[in-house]
N, C-alpha and C. Protein backbone atom coordinates (compact mmCIF):
# COMPACT_ATOMS: atom_id res chain seq x y z
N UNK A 1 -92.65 49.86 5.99
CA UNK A 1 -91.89 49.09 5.02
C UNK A 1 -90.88 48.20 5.76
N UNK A 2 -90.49 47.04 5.36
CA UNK A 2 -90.34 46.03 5.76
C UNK A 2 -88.12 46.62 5.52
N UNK A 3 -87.44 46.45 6.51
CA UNK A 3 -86.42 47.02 6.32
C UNK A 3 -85.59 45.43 5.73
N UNK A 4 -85.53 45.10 4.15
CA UNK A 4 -84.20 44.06 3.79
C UNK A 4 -83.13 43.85 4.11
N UNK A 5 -82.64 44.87 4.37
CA UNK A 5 -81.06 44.66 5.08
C UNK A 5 -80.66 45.06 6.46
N UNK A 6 -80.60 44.02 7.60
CA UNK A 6 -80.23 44.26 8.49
C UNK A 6 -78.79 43.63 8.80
N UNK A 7 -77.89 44.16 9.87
CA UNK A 7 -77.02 43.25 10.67
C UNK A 7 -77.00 41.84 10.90
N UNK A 8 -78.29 41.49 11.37
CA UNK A 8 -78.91 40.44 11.66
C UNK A 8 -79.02 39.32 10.47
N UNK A 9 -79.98 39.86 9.59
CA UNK A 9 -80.06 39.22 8.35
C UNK A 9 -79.05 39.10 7.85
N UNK A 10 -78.06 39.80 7.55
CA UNK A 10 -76.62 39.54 6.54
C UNK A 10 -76.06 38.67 7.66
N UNK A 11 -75.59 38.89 8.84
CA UNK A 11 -75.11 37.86 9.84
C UNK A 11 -75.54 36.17 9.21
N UNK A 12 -77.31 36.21 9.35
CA UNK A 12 -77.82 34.97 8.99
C UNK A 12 -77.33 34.22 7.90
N UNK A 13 -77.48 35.21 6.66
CA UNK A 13 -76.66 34.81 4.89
C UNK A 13 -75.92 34.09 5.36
N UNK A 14 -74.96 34.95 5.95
CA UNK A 14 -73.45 34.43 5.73
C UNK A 14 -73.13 32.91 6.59
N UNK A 15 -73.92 32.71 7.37
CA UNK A 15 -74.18 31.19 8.20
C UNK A 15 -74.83 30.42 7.54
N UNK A 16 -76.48 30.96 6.72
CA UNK A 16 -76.60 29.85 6.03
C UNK A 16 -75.65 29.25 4.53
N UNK A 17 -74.61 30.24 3.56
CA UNK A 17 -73.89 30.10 3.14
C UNK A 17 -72.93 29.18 4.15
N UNK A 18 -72.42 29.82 4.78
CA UNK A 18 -71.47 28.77 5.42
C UNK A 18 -71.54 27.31 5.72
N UNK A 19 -73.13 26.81 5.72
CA UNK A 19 -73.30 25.82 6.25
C UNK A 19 -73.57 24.90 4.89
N UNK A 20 -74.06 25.73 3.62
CA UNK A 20 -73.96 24.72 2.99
C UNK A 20 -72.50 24.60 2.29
N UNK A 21 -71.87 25.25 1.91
CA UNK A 21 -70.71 24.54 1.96
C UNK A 21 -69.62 23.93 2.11
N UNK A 22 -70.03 23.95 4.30
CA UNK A 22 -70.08 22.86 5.11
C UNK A 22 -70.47 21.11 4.06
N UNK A 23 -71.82 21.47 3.89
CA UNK A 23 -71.96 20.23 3.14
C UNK A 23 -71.76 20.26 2.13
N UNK A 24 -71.05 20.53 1.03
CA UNK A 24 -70.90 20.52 -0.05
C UNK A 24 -69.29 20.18 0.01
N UNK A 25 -68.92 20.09 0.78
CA UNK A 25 -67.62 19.77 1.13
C UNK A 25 -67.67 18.43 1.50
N UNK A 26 -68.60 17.94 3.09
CA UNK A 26 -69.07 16.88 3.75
C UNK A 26 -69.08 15.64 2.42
N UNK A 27 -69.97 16.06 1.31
CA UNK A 27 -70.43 15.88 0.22
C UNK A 27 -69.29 15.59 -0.86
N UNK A 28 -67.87 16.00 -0.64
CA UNK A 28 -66.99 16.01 -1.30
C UNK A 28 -67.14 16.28 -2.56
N UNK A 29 -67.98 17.53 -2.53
CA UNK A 29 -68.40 18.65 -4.01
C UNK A 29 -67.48 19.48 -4.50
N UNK A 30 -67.11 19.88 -5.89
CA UNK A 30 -66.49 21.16 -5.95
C UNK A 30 -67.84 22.37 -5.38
N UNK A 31 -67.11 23.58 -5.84
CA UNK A 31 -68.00 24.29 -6.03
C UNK A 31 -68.65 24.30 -7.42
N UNK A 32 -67.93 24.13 -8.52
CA UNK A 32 -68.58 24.03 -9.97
C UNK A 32 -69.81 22.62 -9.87
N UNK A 33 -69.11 21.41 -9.21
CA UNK A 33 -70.17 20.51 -9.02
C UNK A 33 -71.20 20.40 -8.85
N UNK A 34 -71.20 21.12 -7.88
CA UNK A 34 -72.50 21.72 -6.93
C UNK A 34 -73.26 22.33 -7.89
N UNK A 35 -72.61 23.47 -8.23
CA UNK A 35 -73.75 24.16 -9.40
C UNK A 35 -73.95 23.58 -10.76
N UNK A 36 -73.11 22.90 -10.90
CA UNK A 36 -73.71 22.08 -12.09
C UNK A 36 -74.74 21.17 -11.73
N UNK A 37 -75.14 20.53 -10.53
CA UNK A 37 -75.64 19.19 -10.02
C UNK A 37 -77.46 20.01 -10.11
N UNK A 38 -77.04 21.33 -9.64
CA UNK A 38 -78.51 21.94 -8.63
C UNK A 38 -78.77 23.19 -10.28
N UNK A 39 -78.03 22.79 -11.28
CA UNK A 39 -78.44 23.96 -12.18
C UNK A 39 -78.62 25.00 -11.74
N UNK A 40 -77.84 25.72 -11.38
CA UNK A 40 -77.00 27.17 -10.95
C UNK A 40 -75.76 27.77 -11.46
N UNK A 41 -75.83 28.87 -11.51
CA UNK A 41 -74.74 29.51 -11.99
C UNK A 41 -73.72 29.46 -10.62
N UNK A 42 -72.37 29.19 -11.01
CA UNK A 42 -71.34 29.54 -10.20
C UNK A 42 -71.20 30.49 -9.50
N UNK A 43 -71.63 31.53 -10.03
CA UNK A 43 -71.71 32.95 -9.36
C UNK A 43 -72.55 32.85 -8.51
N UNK A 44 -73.84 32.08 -8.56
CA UNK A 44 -75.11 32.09 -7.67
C UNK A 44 -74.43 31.61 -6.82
N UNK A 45 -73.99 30.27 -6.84
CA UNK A 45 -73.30 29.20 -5.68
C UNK A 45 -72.45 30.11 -4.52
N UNK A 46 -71.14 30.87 -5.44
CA UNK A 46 -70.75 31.64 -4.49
C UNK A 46 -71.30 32.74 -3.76
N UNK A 47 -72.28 33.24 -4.17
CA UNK A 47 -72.91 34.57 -3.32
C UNK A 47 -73.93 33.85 -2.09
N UNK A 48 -73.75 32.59 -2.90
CA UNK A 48 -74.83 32.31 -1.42
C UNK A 48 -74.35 31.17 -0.55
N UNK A 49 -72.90 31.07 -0.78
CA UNK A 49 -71.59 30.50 0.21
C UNK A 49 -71.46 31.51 0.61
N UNK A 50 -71.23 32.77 0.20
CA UNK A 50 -70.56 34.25 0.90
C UNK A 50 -71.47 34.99 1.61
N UNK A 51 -72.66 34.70 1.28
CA UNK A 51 -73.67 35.60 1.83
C UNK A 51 -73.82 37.01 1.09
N UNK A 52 -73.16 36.93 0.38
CA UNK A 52 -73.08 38.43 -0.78
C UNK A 52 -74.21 38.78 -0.64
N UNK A 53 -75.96 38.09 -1.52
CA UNK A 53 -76.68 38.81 -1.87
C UNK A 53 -77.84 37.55 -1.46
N UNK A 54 -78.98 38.16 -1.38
CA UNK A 54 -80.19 37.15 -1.28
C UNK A 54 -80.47 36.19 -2.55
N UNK A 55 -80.54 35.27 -2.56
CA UNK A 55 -80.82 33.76 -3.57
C UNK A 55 -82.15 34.06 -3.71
N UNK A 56 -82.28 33.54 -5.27
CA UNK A 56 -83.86 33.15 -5.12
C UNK A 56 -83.97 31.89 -4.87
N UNK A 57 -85.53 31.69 -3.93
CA UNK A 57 -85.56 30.73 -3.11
C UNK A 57 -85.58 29.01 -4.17
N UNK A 58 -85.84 29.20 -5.32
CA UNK A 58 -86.35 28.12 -6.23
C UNK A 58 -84.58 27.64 -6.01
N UNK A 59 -83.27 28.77 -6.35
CA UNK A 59 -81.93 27.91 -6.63
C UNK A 59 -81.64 27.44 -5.45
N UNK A 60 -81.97 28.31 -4.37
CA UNK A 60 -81.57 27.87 -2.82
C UNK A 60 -82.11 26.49 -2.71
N UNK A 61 -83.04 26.15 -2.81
CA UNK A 61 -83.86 24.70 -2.86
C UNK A 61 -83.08 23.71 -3.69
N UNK A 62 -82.61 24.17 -5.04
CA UNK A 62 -82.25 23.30 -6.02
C UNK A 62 -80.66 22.75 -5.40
N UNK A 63 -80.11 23.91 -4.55
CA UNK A 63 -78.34 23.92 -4.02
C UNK A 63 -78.95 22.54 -3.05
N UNK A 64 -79.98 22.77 -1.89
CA UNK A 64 -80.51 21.74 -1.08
C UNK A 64 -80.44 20.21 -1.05
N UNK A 65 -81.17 20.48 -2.43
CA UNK A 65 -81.78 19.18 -2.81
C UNK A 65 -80.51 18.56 -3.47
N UNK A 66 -79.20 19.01 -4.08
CA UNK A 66 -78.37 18.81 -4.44
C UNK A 66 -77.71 18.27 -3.75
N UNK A 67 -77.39 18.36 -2.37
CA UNK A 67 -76.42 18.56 -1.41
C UNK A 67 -77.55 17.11 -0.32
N UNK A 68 -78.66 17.19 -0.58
CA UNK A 68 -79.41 15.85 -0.07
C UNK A 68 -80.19 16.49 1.51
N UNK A 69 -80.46 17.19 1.68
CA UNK A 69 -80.71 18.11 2.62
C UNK A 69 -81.86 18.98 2.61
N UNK A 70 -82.37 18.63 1.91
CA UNK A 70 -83.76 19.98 1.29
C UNK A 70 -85.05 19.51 2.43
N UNK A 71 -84.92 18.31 2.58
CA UNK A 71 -85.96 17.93 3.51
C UNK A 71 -85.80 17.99 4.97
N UNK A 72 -84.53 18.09 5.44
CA UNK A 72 -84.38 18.48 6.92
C UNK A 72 -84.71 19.79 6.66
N UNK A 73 -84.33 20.70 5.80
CA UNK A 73 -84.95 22.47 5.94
C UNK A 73 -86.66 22.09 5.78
N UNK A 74 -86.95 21.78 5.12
CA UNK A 74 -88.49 22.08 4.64
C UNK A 74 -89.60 21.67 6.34
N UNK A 75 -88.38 20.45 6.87
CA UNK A 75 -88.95 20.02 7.93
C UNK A 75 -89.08 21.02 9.15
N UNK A 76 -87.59 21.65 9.38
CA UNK A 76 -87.60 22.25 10.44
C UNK A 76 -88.53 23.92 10.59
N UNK A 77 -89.04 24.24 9.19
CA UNK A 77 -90.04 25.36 8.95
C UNK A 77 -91.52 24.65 9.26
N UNK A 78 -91.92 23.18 9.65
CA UNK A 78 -92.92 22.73 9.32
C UNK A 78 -93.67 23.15 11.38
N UNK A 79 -94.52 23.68 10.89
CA UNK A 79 -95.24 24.49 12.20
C UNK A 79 -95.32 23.43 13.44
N UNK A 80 -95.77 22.25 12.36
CA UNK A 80 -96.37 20.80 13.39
C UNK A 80 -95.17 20.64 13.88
N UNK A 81 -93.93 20.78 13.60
CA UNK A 81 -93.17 19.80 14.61
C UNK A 81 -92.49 20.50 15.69
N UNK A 82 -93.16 21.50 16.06
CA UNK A 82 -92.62 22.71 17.01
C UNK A 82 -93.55 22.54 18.26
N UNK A 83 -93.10 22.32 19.28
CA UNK A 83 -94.06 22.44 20.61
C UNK A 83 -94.80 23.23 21.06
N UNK A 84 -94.52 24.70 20.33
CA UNK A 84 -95.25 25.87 21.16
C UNK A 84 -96.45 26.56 19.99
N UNK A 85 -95.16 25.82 18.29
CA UNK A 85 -96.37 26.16 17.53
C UNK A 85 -97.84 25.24 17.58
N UNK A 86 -97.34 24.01 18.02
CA UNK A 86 -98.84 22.89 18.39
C UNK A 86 -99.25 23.21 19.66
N UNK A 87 -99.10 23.70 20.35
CA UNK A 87 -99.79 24.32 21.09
C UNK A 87 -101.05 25.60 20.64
N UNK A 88 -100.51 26.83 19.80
CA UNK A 88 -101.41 27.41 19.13
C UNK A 88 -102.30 26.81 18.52
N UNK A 89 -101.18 25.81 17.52
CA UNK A 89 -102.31 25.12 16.74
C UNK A 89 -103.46 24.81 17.45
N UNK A 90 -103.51 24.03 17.86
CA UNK A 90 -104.53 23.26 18.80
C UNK A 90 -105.80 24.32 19.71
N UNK A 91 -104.99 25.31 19.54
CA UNK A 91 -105.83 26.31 20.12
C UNK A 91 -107.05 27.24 18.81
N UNK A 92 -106.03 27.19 17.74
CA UNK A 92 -106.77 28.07 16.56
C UNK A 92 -107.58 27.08 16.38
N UNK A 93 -107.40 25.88 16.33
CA UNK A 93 -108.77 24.91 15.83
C UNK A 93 -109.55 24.63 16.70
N UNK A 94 -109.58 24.64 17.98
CA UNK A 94 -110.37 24.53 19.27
C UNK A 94 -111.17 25.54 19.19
N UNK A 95 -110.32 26.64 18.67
CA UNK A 95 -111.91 27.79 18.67
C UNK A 95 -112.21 28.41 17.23
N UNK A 96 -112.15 27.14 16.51
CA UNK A 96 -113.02 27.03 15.36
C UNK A 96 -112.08 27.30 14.03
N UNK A 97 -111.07 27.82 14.25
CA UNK A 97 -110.21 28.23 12.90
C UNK A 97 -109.69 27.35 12.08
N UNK A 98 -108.87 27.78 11.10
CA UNK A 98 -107.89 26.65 10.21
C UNK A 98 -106.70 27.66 9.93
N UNK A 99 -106.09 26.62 9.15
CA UNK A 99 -104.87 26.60 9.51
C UNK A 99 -104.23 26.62 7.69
């Protein structure tokens, strides 16, 4: 079983919270703004500024896309633009696979 709560992981929360409202600030947002803009509850906004609790990923996206930013995340998960993941790549399809 897959352990949800680590050190590590809550460490992470609380950075990716931090960073968006880094921009939501950058952005010269309230916090009510924000969640009014991305249709979220206030409470959501803050737990996932604080790192309190895991977001579901649909509001996390909606805070994103709010804040103008949803596409540098979507990008930097994208396999292709990684050197070592195109390297595999190139390898799983060389010997016949997909992707």
């Amino acid at each position: 079983m897959v352990q949800r709560r680590s050190p590590r992981r809550q460490r992470l929360q609380e950075e990716l919270g931090e960073n968006i409202r880094r921009w939501r600030r950058v952005n010269g947002m309230s916090a009510s703004e924000l969640a009014e803009r991305a249709a979220v509850s206030r409470v959501t906004l803050r737990n996932i500024e604080t790192g309190v609790t895991s977001a579901r990923v649909d509001s996390l996206l909606a805070i994103l896309t709010a804040l103008g930013v949803v596409d540098r995340v979507i990008e930097s998960t994208d396999p292709y633009r990684n050197d070592a993941a195109r390297v595999r790549i190139d390898e799983i399809l060389g010997a016949g696979g997909s992707l």
